[in-house]
Protein backbone atom coordinates (compact mmCIF):
# COMPACT_ATOMS: atom_id res chain seq x y z
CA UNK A 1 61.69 116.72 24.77
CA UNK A 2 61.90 119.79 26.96
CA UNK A 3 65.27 119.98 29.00
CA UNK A 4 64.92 122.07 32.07
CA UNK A 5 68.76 123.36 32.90
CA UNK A 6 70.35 125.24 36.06
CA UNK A 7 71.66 128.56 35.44
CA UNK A 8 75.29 128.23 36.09
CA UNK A 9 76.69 131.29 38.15
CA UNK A 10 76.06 134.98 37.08
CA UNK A 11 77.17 135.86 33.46
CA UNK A 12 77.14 139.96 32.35
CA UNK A 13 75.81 140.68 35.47
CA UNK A 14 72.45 138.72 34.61
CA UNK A 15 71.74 135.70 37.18
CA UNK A 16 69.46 133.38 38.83
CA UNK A 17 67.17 136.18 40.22
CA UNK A 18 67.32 137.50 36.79
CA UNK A 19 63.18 139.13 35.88
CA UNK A 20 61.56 137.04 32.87
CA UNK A 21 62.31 139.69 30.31
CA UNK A 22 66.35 139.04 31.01
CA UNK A 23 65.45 134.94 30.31
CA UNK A 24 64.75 133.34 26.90
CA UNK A 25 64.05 129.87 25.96
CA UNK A 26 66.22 127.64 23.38
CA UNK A 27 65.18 125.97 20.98
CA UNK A 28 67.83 123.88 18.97
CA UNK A 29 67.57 121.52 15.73
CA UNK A 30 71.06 119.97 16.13
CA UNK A 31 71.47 118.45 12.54
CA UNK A 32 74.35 115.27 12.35
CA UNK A 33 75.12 114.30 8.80
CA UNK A 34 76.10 111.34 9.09
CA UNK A 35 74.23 109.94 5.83
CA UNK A 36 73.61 106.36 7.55
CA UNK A 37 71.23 103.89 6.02
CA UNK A 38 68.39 104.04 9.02
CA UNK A 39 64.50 103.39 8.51
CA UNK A 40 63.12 107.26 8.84
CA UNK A 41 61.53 108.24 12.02
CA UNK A 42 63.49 105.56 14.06
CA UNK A 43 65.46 106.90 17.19
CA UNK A 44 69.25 107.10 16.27
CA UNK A 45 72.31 108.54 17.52
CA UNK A 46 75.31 109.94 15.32
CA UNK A 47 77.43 107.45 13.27
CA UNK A 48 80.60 107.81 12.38
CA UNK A 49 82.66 110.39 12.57
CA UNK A 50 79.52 111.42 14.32
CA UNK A 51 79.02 109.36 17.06
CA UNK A 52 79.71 111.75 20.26
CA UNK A 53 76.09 113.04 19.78
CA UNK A 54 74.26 110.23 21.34
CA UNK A 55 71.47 110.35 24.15
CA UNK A 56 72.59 111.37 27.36
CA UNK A 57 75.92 112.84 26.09
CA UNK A 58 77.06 115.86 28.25
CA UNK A 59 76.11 119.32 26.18
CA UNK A 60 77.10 122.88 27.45
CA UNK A 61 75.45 126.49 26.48
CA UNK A 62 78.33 129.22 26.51
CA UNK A 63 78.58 132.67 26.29
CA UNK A 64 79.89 133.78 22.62
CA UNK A 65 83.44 134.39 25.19
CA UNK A 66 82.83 130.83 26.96
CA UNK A 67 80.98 131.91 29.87
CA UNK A 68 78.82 128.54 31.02
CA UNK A 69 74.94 129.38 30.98
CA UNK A 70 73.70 125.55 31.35
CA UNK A 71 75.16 122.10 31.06
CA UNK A 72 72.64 118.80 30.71
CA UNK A 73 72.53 115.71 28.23
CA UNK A 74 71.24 115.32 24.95
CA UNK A 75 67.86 113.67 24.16
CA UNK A 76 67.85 110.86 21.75
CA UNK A 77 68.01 111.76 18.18
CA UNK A 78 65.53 111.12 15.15
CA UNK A 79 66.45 109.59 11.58
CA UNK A 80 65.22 112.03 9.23
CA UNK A 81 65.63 111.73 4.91
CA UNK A 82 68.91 113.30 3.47
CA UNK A 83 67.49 114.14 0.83
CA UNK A 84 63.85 114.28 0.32
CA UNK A 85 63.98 115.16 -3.32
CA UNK A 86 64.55 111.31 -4.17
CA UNK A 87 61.88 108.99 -3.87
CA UNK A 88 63.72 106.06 -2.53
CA UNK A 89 61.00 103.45 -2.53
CA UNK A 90 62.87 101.72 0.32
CA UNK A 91 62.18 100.72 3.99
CA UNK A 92 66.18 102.22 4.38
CA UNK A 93 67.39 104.92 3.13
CA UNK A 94 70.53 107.91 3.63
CA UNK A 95 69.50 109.73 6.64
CA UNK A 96 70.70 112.45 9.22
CA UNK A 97 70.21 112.25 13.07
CA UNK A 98 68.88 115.34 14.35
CA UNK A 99 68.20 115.60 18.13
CA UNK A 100 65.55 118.57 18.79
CA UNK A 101 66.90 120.10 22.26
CA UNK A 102 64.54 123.01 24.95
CA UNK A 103 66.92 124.92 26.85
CA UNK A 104 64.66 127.63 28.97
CA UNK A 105 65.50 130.04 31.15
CA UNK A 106 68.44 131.15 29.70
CA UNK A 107 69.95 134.80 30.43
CA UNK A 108 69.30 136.76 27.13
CA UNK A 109 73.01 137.19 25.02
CA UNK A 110 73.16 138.40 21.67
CA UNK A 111 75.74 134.91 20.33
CA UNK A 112 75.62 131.24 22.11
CA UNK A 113 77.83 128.59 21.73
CA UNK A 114 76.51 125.29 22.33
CA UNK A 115 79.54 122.66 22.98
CA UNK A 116 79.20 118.76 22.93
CA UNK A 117 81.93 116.27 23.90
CA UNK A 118 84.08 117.06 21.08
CA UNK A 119 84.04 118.71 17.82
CA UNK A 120 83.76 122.35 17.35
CA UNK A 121 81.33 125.08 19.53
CA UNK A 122 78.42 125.52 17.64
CA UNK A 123 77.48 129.23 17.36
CA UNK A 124 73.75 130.63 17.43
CA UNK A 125 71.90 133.65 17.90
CA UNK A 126 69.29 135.64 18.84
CA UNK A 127 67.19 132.93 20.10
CA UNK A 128 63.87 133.63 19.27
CA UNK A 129 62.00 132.29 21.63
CA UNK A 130 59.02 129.95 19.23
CA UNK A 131 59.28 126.29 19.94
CA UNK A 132 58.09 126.32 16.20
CA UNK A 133 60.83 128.17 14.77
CA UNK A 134 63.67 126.24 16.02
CA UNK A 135 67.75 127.34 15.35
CA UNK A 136 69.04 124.73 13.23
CA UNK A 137 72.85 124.11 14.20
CA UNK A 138 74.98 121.63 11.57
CA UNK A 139 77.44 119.49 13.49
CA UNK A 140 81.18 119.38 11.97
């Protein structure tokens, strides 16, 4: 799902009229491991202790010093195998959420933070710009 954002404001002196080699897309694996018993491939949202990271829950991109870049909400989330080294020869098995999240147009920093409801900032960086090689992010 590709989630088009506003640019909040001007950060480092880069804004909205910022030229396309200021801007770079996002593109985030946010990982929950929760370890919940979920058929893999099914929609999901975080469980327990997990469960602010849900679809349509409020997310933020920050500066590295907490500068807002873009706010929107969270797509829903995918069960994927905790461990695919075991062959669990089950319909259910340990899984983690992870919720695969587009944020484009973003002025170009060198450290993001991306914050969610609660828990702590997740930190990233450089963004590289390939949908296929996506910044994995591990939520604590």
């Amino acid at each position: 799902m590709v989630v088009r954002v506003a640019i909040i404001g001007l950060v480092g002196g880069v804004g909205c009229s910022a030229s396309g080699d200021d801007l770079v897309d996002i593109h985030l694996r946010v990982i929950v491991p929760d370890g919940h018993i979920r058929q893999e491939g099914v929609e999901c949202a975080g469980a327990r202790p997990f469960q602010f990271v849900h679809a349509k829950a409020r997310y933020v991109v920050e500066t590295q010093d907490g500068s807002m870049l873009a706010e929107g909400e969270l797509p829903a989330g995918r069960a994927v195998n905790a461990d695919p080294s075991i062959d669990w020869d089950v319909e259910k098995i340990p899984t983690f959420c992870v919720t695969e999240l587009d944020v484009l147009d973003l002025p170009k920093q060198r450290r993001y933070q991306l914050r969610l409801e609660e828990g702590r900032a997740l930190e990233f960086g450089p963004a590289t710009g390939s949908e296929n090689d996506r910044i994995a992010l591990l939520v604590q």
